[in-house]
C-alpha atoms as a PDB file:
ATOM      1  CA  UNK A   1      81.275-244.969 147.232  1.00  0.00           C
ATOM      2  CA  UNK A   2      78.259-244.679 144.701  1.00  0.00           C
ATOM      3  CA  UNK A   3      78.797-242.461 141.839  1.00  0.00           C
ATOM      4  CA  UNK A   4      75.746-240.460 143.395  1.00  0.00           C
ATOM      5  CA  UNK A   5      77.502-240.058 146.702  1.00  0.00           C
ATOM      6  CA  UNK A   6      80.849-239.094 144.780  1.00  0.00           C
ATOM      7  CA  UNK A   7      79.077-236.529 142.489  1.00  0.00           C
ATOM      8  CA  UNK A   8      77.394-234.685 145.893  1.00  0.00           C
ATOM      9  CA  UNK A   9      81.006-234.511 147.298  1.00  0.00           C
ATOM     10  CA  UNK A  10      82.330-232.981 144.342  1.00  0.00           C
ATOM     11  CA  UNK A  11      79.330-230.449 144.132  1.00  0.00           C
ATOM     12  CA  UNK A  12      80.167-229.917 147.866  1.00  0.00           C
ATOM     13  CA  UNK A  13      83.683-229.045 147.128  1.00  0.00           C
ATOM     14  CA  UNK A  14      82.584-226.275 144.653  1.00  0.00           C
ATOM     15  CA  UNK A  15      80.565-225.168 147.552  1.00  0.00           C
ATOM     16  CA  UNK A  16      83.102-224.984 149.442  1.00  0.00           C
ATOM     17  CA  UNK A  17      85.138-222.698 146.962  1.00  0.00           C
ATOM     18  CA  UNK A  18      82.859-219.523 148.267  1.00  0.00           C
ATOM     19  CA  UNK A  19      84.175-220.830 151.802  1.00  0.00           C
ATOM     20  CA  UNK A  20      88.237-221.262 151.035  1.00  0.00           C
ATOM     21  CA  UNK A  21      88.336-217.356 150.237  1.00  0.00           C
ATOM     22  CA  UNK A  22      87.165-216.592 153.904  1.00  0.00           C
ATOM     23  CA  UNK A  23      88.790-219.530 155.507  1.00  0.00           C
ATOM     24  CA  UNK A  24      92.359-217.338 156.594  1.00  0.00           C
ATOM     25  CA  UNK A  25      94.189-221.183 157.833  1.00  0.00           C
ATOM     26  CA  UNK A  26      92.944-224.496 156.361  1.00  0.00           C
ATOM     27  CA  UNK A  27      94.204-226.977 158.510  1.00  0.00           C
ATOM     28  CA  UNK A  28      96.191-229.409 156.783  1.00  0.00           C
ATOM     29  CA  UNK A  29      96.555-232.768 159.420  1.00  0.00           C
ATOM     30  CA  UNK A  30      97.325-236.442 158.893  1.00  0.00           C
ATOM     31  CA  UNK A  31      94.695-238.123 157.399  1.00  0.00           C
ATOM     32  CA  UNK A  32      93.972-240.497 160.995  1.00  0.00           C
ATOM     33  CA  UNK A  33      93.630-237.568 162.848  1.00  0.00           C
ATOM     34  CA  UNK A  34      91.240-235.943 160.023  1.00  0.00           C
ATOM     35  CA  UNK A  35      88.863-239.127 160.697  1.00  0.00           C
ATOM     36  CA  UNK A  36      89.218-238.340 164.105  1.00  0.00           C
ATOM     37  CA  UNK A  37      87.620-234.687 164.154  1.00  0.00           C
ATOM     38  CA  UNK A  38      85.213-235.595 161.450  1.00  0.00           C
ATOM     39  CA  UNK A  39      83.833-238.763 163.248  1.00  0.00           C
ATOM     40  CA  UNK A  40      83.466-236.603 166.226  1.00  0.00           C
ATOM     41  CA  UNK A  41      81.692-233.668 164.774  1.00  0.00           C
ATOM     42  CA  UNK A  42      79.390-235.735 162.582  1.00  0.00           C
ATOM     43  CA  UNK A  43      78.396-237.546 166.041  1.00  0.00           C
ATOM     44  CA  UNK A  44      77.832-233.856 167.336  1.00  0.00           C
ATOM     45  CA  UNK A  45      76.491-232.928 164.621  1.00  0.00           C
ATOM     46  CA  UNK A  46      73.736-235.461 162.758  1.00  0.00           C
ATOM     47  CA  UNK A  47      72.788-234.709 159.647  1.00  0.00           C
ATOM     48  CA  UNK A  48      75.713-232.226 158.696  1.00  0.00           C
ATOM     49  CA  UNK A  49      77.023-232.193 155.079  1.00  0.00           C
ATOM     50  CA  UNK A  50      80.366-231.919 153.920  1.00  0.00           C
ATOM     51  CA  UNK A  51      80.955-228.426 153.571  1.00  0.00           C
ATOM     52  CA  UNK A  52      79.732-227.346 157.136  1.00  0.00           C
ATOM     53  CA  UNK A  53      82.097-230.019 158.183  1.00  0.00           C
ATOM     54  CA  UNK A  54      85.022-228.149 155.754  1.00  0.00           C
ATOM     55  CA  UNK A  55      84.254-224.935 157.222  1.00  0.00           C
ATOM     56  CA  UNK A  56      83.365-226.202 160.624  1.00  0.00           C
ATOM     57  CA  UNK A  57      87.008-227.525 160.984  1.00  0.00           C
ATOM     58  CA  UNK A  58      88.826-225.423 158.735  1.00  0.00           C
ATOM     59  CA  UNK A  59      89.827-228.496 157.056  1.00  0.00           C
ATOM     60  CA  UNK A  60      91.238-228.431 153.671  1.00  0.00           C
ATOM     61  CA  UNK A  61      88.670-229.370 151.237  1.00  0.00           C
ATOM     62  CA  UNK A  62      90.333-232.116 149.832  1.00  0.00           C
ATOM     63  CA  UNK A  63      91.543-233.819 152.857  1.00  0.00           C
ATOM     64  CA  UNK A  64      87.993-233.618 154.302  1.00  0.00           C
ATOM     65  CA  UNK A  65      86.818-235.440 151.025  1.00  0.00           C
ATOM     66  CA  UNK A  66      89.073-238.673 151.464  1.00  0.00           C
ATOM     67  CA  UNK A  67      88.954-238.764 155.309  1.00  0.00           C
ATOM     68  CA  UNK A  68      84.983-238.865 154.729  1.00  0.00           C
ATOM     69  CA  UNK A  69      85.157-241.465 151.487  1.00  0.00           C
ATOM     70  CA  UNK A  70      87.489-243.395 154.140  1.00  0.00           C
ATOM     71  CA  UNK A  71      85.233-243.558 156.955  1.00  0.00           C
ATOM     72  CA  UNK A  72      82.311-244.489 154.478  1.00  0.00           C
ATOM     73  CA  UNK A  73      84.454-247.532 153.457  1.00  0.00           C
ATOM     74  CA  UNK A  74      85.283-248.655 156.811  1.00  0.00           C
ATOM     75  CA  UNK A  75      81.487-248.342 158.006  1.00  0.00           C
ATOM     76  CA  UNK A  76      82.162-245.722 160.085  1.00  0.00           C
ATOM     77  CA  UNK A  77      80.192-242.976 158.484  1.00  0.00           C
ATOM     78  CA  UNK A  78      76.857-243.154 155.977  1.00  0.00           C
ATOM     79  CA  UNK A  79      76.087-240.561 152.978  1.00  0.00           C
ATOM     80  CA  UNK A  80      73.453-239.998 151.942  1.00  0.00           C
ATOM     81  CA  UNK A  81      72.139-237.775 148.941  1.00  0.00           C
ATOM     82  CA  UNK A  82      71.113-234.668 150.355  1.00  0.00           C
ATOM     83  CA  UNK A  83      68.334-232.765 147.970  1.00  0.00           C
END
């Protein structure tokens, strides 16, 4: 992952901050099945950014992070600097 791409997840965690306080039950799931509901919504969804999928999925933040860094490696997903 470019050291772009890693800063705008880590600015997208601290976004996500605002969200964990109204977010009642993060879910906390093995990381294959994380890919799973992340490669699905991101097909649903084009164009989405990390937090909606955090809050989208009540996903702990930091699970989110490495399922998406993950899925970049394999191919399976493309970030892209959002401005």
């Amino acid at each position: 992952m470019s050291a772009i791409a890693q800063e705008k997840h880590l600015q997208d965690i601290g976004e996500v901050k605002e969200i964990v306080g109204k977010v009642i039950d993060l879910r906390v799931i093995p990381e294959s099945e994380a890919k799973k509901v992340i490669k699905k919504y991101i097909r649903e969804h084009p164009g989405c950014i990390t937090s909606e999928i955090i809050e989208n999925l009540n996903l702990d933040p930091a699970l989110a992070v490495e399922a998406l860094n993950v899925l970049e490696e394999e191919g399976k997903v493309r970030g892209e600097e959002v401005e």
